[in-house]
PDB file of N, CA and C in Angstrom:
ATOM      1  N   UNK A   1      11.992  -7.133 -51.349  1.00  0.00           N
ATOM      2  CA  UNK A   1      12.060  -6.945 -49.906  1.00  0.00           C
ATOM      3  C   UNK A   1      10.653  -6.702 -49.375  1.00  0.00           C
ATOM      4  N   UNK A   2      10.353  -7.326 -48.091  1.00  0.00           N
ATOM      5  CA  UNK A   2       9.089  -7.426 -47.124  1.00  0.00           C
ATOM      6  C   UNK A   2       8.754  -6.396 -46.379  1.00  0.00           C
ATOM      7  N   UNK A   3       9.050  -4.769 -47.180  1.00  0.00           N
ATOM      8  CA  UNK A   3       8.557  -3.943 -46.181  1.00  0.00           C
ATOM      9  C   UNK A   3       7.596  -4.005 -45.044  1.00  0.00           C
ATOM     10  N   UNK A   4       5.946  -4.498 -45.466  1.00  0.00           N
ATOM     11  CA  UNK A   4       5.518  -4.684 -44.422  1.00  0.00           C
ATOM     12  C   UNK A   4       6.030  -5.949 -43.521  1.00  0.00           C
ATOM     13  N   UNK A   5       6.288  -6.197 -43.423  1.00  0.00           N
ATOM     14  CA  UNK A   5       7.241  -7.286 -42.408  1.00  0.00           C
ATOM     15  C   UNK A   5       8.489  -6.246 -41.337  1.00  0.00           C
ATOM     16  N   UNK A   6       9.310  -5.956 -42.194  1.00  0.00           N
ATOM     17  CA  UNK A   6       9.840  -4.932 -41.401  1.00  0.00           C
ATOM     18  C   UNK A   6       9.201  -3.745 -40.673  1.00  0.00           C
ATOM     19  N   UNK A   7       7.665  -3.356 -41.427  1.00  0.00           N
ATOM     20  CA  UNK A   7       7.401  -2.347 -40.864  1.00  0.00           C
ATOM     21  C   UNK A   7       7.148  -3.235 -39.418  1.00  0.00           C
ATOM     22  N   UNK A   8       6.410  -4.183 -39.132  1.00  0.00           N
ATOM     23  CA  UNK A   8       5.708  -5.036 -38.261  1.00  0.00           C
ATOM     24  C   UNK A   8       6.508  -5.203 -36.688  1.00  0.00           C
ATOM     25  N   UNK A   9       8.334  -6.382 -37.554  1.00  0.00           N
ATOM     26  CA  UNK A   9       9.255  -6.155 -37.015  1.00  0.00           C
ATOM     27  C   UNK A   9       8.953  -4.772 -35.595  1.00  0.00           C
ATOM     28  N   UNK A  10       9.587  -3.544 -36.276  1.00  0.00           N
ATOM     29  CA  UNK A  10      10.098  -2.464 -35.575  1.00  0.00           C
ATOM     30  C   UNK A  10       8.848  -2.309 -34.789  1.00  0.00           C
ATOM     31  N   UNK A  11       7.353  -2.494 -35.271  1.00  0.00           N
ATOM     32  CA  UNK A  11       6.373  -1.602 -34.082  1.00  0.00           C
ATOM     33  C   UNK A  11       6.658  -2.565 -33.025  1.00  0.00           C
ATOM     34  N   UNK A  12       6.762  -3.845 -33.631  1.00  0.00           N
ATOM     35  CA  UNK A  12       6.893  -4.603 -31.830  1.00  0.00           C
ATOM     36  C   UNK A  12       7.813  -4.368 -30.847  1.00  0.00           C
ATOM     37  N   UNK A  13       8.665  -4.298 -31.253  1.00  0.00           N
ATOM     38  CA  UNK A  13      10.261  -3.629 -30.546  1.00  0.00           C
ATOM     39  C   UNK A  13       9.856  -2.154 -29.500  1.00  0.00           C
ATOM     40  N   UNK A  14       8.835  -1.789 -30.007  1.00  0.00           N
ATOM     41  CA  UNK A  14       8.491  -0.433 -29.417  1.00  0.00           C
ATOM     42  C   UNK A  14       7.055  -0.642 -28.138  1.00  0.00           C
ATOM     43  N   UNK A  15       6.673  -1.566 -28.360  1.00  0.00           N
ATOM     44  CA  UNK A  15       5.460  -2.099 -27.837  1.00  0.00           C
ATOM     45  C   UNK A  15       5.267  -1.357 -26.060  1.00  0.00           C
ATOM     46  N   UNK A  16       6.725  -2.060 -25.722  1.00  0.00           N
ATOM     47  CA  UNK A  16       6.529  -2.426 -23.677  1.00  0.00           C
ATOM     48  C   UNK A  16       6.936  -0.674 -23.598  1.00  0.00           C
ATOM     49  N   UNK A  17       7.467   0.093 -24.773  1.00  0.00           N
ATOM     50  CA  UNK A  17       7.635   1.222 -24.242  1.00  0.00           C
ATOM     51  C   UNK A  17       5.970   1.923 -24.462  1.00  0.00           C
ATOM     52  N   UNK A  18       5.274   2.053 -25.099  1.00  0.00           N
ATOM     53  CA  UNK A  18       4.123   2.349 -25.773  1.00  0.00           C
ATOM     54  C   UNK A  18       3.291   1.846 -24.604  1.00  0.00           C
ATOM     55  N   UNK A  19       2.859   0.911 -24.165  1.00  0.00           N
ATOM     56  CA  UNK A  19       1.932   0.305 -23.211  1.00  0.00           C
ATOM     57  C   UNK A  19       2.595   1.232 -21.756  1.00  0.00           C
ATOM     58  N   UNK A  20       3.921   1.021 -21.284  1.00  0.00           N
ATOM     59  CA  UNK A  20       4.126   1.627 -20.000  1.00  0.00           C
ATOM     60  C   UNK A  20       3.792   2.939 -20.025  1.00  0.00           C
ATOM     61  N   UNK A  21       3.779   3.613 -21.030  1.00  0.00           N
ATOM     62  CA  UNK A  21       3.145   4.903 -21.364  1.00  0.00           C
ATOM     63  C   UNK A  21       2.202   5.286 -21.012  1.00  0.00           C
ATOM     64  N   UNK A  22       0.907   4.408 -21.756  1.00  0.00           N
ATOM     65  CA  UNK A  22      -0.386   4.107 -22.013  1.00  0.00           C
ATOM     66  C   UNK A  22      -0.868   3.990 -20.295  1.00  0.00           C
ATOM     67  N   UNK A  23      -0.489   3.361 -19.756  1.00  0.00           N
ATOM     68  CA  UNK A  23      -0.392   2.593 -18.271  1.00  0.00           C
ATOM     69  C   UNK A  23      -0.395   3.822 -17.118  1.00  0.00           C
ATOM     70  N   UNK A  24       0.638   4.655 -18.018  1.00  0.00           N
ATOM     71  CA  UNK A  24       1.354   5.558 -16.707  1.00  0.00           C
ATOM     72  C   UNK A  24       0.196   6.638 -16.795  1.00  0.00           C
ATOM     73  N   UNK A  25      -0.279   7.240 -17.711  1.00  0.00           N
ATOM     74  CA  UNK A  25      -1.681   7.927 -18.189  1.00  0.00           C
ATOM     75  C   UNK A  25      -2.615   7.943 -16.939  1.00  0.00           C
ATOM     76  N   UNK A  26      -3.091   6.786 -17.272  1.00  0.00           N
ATOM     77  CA  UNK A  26      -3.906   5.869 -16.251  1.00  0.00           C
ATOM     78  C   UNK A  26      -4.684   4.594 -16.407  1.00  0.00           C
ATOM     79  N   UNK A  27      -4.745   4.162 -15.058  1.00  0.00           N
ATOM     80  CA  UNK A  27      -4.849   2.529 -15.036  1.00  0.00           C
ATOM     81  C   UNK A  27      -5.863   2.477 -16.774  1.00  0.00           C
ATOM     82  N   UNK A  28      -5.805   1.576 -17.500  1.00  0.00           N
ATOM     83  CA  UNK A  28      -6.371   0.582 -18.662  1.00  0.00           C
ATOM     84  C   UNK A  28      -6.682  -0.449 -18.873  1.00  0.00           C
ATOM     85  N   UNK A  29      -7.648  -0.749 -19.497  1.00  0.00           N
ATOM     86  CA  UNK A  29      -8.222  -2.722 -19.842  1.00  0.00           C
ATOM     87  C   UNK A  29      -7.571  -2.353 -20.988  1.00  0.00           C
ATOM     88  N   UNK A  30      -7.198  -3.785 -20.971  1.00  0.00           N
ATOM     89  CA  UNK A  30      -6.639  -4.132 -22.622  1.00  0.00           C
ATOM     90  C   UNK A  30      -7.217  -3.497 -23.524  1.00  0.00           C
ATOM     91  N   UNK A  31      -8.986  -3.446 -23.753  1.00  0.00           N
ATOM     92  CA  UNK A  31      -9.227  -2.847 -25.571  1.00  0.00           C
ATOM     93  C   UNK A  31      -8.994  -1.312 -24.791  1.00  0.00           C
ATOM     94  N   UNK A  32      -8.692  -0.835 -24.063  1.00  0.00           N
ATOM     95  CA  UNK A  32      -8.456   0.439 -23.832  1.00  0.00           C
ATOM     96  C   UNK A  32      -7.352   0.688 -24.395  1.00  0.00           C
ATOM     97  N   UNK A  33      -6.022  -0.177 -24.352  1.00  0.00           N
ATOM     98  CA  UNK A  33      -4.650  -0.046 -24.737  1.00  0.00           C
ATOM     99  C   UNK A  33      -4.856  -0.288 -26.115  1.00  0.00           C
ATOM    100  N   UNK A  34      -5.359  -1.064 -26.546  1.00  0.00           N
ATOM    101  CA  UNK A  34      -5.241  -1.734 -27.785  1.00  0.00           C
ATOM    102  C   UNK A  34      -6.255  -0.416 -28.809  1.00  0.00           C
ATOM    103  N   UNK A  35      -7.286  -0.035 -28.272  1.00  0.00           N
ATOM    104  CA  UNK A  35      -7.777   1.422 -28.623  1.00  0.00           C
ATOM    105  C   UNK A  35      -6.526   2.174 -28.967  1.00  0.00           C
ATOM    106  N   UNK A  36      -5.759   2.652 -27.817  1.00  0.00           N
ATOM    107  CA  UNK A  36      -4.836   3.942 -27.711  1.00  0.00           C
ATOM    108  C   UNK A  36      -3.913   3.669 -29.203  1.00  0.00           C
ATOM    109  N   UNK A  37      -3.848   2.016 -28.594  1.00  0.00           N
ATOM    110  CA  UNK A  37      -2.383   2.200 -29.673  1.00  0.00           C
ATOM    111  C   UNK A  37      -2.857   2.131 -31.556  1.00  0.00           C
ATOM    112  N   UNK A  38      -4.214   2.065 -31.913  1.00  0.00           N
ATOM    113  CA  UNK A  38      -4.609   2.082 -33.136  1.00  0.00           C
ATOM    114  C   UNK A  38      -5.018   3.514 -33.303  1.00  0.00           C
ATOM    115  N   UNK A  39      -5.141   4.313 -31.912  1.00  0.00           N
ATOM    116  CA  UNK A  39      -5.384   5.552 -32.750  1.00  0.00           C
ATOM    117  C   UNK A  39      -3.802   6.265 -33.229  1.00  0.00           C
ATOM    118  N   UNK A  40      -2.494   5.844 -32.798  1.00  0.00           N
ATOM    119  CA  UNK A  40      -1.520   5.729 -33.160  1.00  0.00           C
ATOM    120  C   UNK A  40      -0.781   4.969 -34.282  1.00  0.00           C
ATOM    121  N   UNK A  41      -1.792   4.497 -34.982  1.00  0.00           N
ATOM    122  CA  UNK A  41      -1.604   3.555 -35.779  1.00  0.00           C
ATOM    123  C   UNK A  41      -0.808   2.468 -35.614  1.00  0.00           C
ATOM    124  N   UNK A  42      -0.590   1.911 -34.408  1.00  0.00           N
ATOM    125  CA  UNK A  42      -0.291   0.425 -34.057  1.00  0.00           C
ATOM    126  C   UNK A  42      -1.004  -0.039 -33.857  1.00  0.00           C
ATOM    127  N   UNK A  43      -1.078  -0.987 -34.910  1.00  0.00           N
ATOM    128  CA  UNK A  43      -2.325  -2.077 -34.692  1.00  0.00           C
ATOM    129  C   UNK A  43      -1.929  -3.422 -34.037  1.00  0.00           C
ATOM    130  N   UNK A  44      -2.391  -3.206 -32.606  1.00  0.00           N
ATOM    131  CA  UNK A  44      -2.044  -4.910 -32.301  1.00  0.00           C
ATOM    132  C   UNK A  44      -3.438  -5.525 -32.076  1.00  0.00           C
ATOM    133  N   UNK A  45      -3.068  -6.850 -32.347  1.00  0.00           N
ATOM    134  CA  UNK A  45      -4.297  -8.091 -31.941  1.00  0.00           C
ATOM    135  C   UNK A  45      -3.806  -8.446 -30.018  1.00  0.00           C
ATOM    136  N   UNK A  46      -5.354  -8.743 -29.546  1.00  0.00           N
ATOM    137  CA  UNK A  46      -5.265  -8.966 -28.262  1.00  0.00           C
ATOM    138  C   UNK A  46      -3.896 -10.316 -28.388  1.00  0.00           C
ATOM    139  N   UNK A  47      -4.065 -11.346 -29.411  1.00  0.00           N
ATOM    140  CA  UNK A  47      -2.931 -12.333 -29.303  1.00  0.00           C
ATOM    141  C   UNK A  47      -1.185 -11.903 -28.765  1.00  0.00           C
ATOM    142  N   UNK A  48      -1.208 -10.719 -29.540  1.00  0.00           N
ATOM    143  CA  UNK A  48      -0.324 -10.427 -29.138  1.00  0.00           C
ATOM    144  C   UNK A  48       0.340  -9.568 -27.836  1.00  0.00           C
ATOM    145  N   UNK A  49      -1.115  -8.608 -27.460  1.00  0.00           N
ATOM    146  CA  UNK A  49      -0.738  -7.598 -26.308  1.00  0.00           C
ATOM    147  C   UNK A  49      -0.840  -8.179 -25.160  1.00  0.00           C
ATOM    148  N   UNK A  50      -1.652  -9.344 -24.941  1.00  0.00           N
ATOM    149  CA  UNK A  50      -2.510 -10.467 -23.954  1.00  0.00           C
ATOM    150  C   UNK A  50      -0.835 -10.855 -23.221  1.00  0.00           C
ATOM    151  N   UNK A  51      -0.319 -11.840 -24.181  1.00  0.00           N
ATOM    152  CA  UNK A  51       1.341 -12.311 -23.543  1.00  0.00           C
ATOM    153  C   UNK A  51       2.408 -10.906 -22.799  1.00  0.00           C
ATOM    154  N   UNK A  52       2.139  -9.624 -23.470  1.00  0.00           N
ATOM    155  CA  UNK A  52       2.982  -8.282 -23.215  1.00  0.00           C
ATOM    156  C   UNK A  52       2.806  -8.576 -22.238  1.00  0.00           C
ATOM    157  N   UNK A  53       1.456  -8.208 -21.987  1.00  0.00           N
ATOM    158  CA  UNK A  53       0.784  -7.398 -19.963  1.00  0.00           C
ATOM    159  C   UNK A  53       1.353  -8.646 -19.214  1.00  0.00           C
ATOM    160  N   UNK A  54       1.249  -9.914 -19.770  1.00  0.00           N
ATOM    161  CA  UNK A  54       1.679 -10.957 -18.638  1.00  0.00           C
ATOM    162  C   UNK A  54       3.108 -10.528 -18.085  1.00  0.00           C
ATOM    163  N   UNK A  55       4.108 -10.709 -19.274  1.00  0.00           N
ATOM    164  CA  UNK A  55       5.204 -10.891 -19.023  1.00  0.00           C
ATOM    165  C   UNK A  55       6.016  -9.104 -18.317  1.00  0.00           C
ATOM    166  N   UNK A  56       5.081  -8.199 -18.806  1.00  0.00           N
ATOM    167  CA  UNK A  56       5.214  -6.583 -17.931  1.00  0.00           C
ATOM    168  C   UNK A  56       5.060  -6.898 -16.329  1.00  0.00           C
ATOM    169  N   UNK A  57       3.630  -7.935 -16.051  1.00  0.00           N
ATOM    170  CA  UNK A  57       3.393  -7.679 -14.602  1.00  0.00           C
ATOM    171  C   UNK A  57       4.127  -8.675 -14.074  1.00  0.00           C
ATOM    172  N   UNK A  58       4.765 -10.156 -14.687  1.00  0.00           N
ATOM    173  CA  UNK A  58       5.771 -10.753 -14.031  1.00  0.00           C
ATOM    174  C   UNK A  58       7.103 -10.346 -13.835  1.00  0.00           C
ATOM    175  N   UNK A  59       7.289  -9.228 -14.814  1.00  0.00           N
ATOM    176  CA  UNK A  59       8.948  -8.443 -14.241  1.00  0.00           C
ATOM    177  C   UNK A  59       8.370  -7.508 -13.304  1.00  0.00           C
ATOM    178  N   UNK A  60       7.615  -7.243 -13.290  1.00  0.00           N
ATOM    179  CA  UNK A  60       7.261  -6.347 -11.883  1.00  0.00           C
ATOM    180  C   UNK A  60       6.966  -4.639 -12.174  1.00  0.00           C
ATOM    181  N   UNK A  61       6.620  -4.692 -13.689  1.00  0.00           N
ATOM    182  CA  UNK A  61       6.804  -3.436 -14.252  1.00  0.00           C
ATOM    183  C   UNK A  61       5.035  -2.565 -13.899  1.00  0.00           C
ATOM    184  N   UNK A  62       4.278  -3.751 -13.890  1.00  0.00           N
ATOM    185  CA  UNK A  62       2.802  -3.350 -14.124  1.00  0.00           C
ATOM    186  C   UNK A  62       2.406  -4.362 -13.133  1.00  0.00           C
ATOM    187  N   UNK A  63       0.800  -4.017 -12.583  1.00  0.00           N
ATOM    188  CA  UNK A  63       0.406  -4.559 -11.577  1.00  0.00           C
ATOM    189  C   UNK A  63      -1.531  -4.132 -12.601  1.00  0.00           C
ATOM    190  N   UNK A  64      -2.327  -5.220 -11.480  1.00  0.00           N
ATOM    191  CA  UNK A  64      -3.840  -4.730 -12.187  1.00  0.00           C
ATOM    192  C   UNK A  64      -4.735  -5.407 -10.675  1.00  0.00           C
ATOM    193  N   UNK A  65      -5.700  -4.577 -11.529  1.00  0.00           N
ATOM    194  CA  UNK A  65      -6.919  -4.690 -10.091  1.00  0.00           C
ATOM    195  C   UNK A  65      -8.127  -5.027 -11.239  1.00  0.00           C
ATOM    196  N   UNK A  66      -9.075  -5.473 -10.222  1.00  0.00           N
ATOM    197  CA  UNK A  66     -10.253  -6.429 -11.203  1.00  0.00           C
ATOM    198  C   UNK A  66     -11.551  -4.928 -10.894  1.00  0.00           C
ATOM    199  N   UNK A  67     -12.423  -4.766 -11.830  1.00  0.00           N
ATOM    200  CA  UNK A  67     -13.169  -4.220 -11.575  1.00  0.00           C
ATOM    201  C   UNK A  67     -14.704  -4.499 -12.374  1.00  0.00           C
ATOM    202  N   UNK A  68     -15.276  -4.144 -10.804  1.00  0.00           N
ATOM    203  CA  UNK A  68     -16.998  -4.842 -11.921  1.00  0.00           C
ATOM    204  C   UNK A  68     -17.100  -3.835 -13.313  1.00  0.00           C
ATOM    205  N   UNK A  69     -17.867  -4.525 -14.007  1.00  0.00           N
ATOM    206  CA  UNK A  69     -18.297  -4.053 -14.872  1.00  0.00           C
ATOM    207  C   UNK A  69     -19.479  -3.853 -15.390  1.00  0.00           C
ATOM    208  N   UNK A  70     -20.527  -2.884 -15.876  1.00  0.00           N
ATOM    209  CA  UNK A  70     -22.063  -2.723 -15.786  1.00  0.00           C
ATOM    210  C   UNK A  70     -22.671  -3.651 -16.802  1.00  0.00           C
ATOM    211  N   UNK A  71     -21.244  -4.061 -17.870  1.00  0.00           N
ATOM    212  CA  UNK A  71     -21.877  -4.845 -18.855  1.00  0.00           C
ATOM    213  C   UNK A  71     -21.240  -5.995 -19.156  1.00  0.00           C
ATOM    214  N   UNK A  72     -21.098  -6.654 -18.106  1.00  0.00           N
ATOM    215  CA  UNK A  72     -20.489  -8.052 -18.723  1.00  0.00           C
ATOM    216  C   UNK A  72     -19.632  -8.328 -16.983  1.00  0.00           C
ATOM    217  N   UNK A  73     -18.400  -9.225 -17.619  1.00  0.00           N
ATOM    218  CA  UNK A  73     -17.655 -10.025 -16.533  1.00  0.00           C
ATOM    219  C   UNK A  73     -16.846  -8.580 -15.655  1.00  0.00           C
ATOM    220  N   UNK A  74     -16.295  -8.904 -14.868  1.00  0.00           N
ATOM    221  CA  UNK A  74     -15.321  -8.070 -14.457  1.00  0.00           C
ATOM    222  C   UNK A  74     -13.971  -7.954 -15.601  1.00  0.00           C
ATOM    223  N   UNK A  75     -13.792  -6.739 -15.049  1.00  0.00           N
ATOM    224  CA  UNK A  75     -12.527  -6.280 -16.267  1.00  0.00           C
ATOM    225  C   UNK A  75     -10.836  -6.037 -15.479  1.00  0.00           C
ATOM    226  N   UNK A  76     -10.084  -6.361 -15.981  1.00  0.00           N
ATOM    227  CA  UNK A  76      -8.680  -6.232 -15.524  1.00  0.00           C
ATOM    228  C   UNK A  76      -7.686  -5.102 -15.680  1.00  0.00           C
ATOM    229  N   UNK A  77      -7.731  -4.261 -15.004  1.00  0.00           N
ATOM    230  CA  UNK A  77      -7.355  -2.758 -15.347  1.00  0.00           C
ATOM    231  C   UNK A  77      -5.697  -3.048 -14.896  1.00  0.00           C
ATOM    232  N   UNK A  78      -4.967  -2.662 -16.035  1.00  0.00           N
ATOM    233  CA  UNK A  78      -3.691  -2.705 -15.809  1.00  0.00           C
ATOM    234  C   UNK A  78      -2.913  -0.690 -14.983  1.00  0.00           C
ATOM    235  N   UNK A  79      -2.074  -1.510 -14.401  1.00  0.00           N
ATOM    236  CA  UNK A  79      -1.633  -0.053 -13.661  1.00  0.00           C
ATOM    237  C   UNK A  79       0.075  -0.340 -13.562  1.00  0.00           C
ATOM    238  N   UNK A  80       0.891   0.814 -14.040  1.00  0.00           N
ATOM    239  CA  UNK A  80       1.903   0.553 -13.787  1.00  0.00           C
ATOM    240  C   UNK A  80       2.345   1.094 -12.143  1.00  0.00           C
ATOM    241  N   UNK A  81       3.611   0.138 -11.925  1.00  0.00           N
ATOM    242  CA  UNK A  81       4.396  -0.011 -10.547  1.00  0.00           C
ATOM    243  C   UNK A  81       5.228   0.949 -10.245  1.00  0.00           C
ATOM    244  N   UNK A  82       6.261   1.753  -9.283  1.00  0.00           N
ATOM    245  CA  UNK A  82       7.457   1.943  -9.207  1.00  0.00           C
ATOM    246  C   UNK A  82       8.334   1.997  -9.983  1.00  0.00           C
ATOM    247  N   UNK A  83       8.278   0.357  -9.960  1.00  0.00           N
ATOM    248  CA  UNK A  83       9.483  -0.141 -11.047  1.00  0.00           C
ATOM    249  C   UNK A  83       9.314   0.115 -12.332  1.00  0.00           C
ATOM    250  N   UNK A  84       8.197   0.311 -12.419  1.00  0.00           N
ATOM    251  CA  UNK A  84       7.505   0.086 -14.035  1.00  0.00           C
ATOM    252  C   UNK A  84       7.775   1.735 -14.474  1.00  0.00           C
ATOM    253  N   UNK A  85       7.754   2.853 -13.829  1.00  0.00           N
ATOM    254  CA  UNK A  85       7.889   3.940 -14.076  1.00  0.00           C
ATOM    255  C   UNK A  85       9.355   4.169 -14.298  1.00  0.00           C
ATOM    256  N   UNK A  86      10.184   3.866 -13.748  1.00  0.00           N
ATOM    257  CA  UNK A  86      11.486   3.982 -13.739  1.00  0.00           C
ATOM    258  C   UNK A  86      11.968   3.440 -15.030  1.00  0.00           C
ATOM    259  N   UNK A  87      11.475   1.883 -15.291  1.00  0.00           N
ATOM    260  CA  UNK A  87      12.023   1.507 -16.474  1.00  0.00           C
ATOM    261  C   UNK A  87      11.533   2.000 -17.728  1.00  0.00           C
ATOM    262  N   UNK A  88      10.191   3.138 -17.588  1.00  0.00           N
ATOM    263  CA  UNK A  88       9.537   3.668 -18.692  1.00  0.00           C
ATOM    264  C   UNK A  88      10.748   4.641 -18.887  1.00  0.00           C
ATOM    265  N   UNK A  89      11.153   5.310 -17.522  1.00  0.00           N
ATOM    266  CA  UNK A  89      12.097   6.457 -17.963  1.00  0.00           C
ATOM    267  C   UNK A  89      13.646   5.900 -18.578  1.00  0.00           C
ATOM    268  N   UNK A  90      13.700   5.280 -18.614  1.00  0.00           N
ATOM    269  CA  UNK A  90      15.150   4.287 -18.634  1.00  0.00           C
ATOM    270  C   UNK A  90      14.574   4.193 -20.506  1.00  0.00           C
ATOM    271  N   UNK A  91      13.266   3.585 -20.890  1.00  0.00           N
ATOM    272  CA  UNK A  91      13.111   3.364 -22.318  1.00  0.00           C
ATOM    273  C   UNK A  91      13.060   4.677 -23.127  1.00  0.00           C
ATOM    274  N   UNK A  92      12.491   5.605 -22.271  1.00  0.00           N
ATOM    275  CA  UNK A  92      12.302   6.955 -23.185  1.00  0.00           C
ATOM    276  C   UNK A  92      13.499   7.333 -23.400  1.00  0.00           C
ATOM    277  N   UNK A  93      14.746   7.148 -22.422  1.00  0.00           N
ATOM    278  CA  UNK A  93      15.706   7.809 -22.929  1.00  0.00           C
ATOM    279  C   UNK A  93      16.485   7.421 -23.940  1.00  0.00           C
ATOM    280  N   UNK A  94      16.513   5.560 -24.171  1.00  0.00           N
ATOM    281  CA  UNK A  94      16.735   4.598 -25.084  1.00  0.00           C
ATOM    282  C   UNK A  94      16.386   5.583 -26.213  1.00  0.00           C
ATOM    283  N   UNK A  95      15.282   5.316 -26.075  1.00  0.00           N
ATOM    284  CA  UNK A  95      14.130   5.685 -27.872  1.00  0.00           C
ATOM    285  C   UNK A  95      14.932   6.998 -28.167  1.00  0.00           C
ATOM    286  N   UNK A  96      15.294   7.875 -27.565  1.00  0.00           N
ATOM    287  CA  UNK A  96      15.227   9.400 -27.893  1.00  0.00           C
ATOM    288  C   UNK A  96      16.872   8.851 -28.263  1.00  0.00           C
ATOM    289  N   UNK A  97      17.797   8.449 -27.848  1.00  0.00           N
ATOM    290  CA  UNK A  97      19.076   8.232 -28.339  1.00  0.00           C
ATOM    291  C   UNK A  97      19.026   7.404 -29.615  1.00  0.00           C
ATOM    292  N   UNK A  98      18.506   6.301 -29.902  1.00  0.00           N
ATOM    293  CA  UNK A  98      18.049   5.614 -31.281  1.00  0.00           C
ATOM    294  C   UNK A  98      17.780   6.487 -32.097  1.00  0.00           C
ATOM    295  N   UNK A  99      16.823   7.573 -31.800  1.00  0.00           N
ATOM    296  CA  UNK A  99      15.356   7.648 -32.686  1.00  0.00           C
ATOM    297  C   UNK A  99      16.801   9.027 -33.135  1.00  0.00           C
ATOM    298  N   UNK A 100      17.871   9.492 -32.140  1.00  0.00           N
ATOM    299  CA  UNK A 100      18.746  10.774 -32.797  1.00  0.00           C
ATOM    300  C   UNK A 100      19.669   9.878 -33.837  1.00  0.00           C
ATOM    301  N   UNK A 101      20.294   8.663 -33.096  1.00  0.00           N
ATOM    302  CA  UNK A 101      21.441   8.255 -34.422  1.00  0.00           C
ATOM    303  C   UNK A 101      20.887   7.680 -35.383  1.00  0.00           C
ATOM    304  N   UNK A 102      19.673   6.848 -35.725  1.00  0.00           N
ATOM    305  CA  UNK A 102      18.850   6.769 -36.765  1.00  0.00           C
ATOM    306  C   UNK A 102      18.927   8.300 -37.808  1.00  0.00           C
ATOM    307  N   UNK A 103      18.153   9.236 -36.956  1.00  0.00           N
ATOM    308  CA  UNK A 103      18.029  10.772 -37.654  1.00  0.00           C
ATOM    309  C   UNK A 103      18.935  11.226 -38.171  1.00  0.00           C
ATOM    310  N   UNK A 104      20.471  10.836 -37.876  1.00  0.00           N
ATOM    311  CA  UNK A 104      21.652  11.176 -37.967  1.00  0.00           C
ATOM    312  C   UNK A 104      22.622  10.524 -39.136  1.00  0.00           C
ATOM    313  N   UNK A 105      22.378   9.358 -39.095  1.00  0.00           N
ATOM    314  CA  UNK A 105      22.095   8.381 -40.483  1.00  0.00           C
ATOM    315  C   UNK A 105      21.486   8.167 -41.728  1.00  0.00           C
ATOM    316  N   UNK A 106      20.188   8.454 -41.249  1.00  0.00           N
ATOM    317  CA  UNK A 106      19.163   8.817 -42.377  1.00  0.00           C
ATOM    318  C   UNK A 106      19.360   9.942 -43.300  1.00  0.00           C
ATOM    319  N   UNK A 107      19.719  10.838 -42.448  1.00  0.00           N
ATOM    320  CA  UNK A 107      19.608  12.262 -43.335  1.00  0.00           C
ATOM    321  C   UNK A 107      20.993  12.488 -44.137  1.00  0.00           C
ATOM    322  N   UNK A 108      22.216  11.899 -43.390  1.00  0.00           N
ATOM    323  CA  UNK A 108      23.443  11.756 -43.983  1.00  0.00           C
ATOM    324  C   UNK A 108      23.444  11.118 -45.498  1.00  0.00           C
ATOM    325  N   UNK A 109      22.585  10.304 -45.923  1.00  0.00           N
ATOM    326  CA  UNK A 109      22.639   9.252 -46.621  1.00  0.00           C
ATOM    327  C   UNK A 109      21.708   9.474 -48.154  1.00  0.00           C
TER     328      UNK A 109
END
């Protein structure tokens, strides 16, 4: 069996909750997120977080503003929405019900 594969699997599943998080903090550029989430030990590649933020700010969850930058191009600071807060609270409560019948399973066993 492909543990790391499964481990891989599950961090992605957790991702849009982890970033709306990250977001709600305050506004972030991508290696800012992609920072946060390796000091958490999720390691994502921009390949993969790049498509997240799209498909976050086309449901309407996250929104971004461009800002100069002293060293290079302008940078894209992601900020979550309204909506985007609500559905963070809607995931935390998800995770915390999983993360109990998982706990509840596990330890039974």
């Amino acid at each position: 069996m492909n543990t790391d594969n499964q481990n891989a699997q599950m961090r992605k599943g957790v991702l849009e909750l982890c970033i709306l998080s990250i977001v709600k903090e305050q506004d972030a550029y991508a290696s800012d997120i992609i920072a946060k989430l390796k000091e958490a030990r999720l390691i994502v590649v921009e390949g993969t977080l790049y498509p997240l933020l799209t498909r976050l700010k086309n449901e309407g969850l996250t929104t971004y503003r461009w800002e100069e930058s002293k060293s290079g191009p302008p940078r894209k600071y992601h900020q979550i929405t309204d909506m985007g807060i609500q559905t963070l609270a809607d995931l935390k409560a998800d995770w915390k019900d999983l993360v109990g019948s998982v706990e509840k399973i596990i330890q039974c066993v």
